[in-house]
N, C-alpha and C. Protein backbone atom coordinates (compact mmCIF):
# COMPACT_ATOMS: atom_id res chain seq x y z
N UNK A 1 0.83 -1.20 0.00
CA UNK A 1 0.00 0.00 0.00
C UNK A 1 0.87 1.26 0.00
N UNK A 2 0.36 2.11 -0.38
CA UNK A 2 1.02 3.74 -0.53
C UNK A 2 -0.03 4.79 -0.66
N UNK A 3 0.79 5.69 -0.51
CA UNK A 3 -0.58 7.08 -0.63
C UNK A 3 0.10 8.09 -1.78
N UNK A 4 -0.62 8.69 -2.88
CA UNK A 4 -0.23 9.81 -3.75
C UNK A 4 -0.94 11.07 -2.83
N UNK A 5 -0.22 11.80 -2.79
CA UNK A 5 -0.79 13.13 -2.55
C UNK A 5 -0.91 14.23 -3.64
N UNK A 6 -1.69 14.70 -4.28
CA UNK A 6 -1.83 15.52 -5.43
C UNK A 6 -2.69 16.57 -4.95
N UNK A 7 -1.92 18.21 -5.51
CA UNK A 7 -2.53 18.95 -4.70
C UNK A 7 -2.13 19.85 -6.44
N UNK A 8 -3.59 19.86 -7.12
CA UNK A 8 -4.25 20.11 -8.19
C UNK A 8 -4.16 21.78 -7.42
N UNK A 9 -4.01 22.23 -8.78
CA UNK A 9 -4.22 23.76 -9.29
C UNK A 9 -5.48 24.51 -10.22
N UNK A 10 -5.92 23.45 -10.92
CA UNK A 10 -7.23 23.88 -11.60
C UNK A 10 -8.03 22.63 -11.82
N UNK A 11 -9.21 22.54 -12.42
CA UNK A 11 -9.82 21.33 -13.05
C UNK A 11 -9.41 20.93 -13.58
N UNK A 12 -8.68 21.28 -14.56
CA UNK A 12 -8.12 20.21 -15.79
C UNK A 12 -7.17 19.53 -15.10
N UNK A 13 -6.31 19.50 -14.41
CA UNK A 13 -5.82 18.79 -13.38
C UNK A 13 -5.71 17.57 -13.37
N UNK A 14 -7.48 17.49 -12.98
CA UNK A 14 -7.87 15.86 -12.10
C UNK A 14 -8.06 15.13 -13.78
N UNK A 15 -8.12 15.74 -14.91
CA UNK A 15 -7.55 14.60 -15.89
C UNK A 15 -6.06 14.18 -16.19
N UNK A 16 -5.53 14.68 -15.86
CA UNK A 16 -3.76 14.62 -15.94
C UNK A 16 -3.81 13.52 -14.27
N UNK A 17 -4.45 13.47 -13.44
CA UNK A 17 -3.82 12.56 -12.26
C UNK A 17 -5.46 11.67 -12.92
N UNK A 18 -5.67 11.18 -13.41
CA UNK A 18 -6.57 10.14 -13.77
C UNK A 18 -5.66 9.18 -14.68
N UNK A 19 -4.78 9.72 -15.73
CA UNK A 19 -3.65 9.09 -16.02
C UNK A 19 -2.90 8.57 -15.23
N UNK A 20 -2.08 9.33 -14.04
CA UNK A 20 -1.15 8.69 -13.69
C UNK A 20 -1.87 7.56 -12.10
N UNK A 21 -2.61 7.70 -11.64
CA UNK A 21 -3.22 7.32 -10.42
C UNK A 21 -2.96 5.50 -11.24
N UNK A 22 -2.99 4.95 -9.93
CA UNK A 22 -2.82 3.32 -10.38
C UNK A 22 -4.43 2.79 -10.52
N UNK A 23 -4.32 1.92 -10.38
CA UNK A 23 -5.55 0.85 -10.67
C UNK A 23 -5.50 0.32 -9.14
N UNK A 24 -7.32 -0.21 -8.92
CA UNK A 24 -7.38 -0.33 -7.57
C UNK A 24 -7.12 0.79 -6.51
N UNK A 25 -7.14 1.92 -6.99
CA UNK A 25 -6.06 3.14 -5.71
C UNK A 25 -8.36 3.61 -5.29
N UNK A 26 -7.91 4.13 -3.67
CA UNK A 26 -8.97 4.72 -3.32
C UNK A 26 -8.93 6.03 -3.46
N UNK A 27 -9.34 7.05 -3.93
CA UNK A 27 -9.46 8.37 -4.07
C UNK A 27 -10.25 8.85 -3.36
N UNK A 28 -9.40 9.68 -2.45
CA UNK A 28 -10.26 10.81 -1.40
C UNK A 28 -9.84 12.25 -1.39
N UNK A 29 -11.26 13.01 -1.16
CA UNK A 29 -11.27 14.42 -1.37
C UNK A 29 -11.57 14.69 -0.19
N UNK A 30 -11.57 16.52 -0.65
CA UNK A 30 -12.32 17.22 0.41
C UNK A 30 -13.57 17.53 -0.30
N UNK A 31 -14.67 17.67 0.91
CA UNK A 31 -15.91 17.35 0.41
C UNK A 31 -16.41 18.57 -0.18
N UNK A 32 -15.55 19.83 -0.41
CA UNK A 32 -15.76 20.74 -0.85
C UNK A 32 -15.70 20.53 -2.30
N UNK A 33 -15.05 19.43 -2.80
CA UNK A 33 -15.56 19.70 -4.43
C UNK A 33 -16.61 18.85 -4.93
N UNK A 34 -17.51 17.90 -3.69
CA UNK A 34 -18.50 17.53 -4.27
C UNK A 34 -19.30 18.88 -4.63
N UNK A 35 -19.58 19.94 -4.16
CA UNK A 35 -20.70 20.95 -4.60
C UNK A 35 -20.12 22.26 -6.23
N UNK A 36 -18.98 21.04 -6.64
CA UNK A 36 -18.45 22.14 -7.89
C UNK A 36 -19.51 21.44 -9.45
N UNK A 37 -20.84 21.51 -9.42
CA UNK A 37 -21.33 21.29 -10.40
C UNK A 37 -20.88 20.00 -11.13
N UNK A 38 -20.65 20.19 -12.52
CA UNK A 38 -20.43 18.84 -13.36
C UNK A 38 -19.03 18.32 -12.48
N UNK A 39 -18.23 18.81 -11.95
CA UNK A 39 -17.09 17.80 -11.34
C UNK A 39 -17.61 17.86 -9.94
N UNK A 40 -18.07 17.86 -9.45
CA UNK A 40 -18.37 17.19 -8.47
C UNK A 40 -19.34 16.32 -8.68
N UNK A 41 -20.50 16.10 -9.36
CA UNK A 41 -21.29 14.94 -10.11
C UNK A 41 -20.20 13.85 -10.52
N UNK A 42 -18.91 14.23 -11.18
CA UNK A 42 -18.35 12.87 -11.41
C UNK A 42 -17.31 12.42 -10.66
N UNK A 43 -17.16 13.38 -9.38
CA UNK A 43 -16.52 12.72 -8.66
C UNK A 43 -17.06 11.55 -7.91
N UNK A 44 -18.46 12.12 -7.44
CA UNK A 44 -19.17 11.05 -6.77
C UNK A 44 -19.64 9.86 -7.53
N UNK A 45 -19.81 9.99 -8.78
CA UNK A 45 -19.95 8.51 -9.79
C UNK A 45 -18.45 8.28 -9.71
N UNK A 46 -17.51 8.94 -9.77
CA UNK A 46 -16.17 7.63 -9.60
C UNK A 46 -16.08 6.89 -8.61
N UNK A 47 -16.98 7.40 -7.79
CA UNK A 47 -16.77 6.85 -6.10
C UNK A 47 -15.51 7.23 -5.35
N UNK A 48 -15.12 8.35 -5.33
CA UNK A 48 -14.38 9.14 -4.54
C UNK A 48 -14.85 8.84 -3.12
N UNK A 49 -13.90 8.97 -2.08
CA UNK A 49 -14.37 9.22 -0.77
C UNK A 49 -14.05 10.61 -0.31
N UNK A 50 -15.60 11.26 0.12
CA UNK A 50 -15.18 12.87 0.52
C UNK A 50 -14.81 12.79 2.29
N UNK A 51 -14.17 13.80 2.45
CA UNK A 51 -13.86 14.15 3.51
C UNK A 51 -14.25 15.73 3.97
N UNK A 52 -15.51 16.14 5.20
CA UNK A 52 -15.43 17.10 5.63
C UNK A 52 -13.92 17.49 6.61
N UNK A 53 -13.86 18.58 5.74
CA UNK A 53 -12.45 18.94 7.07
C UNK A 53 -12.60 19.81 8.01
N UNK A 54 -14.14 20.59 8.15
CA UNK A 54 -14.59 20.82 8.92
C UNK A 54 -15.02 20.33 10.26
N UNK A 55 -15.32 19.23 10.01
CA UNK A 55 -15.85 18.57 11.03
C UNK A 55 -14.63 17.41 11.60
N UNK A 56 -13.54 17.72 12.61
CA UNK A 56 -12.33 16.62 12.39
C UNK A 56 -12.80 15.05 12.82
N UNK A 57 -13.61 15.03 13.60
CA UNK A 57 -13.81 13.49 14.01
C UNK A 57 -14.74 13.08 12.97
N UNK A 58 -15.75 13.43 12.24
CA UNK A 58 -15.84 12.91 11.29
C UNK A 58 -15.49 12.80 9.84
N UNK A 59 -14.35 13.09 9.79
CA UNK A 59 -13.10 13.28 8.56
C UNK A 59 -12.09 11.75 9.20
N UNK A 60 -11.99 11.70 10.20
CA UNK A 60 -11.14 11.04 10.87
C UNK A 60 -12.32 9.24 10.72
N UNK A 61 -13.01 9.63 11.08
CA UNK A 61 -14.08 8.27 10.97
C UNK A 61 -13.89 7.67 9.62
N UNK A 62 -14.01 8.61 8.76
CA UNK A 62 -13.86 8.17 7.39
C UNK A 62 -12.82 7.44 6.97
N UNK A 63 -11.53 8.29 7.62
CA UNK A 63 -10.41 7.38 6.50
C UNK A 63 -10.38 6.60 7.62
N UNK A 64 -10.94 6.42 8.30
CA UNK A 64 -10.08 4.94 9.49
C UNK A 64 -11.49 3.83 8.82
N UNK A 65 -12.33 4.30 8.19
CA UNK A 65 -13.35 3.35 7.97
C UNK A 65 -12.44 2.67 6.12
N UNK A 66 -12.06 4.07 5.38
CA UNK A 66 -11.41 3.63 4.47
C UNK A 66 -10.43 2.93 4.25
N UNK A 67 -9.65 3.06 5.48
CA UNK A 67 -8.30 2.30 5.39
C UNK A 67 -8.52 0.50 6.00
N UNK A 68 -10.04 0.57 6.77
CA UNK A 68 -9.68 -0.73 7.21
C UNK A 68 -10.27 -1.74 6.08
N UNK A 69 -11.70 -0.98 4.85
CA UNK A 69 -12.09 -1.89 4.05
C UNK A 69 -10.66 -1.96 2.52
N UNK A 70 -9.64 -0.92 2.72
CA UNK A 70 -8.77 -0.97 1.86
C UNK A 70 -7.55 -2.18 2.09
N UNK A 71 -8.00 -2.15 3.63
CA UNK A 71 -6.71 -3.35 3.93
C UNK A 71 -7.42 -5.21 3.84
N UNK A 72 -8.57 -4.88 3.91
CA UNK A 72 -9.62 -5.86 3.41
C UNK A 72 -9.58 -6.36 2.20
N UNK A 73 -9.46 -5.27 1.24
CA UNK A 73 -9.92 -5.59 0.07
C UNK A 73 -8.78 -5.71 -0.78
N UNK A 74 -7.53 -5.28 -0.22
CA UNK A 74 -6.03 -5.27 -0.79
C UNK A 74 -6.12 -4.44 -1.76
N UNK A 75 -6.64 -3.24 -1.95
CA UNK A 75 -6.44 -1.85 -2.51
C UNK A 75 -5.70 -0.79 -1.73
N UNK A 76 -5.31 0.18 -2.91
CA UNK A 76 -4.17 1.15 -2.42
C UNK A 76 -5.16 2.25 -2.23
């Protein structure tokens, strides 16, 4: 397992790390770009996992919920 950290500058962006991202990898956001119109619609059909970072214990719930079905499922 490993983690990419990509810290995008515009939309066009997240097509340039759709190339390089592996296969099997879990992708998580901040839940602030589910409400950006057409990309946030396809983030949530990729099945992204959002993260409020507002709220820390439930940001924290999340990836400890993500990391344990990732170590389950033998995805990165």
């Amino acid at each position: 397992p490993f983690v990419i950290v990509c810290n995008h500058q515009a939309s066009l962006d997240l097509m340039g790390m759709v190339e390089v991202i592996p296969e099997r990898c879990v992708p998580i956001a901040k839940r602030e770009l589910l409400y950006l119109g057409t990309v946030g619609w396809a983030c949530w059909l990729s099945g992204i996992i959002f993260i409020d970072r507002h709220r820390r214990d439930a940001a924290i719930e999340v990836i400890s919920h993500a990391a344990s079905t990732m170590r389950r499922e033998n995805v990165r």
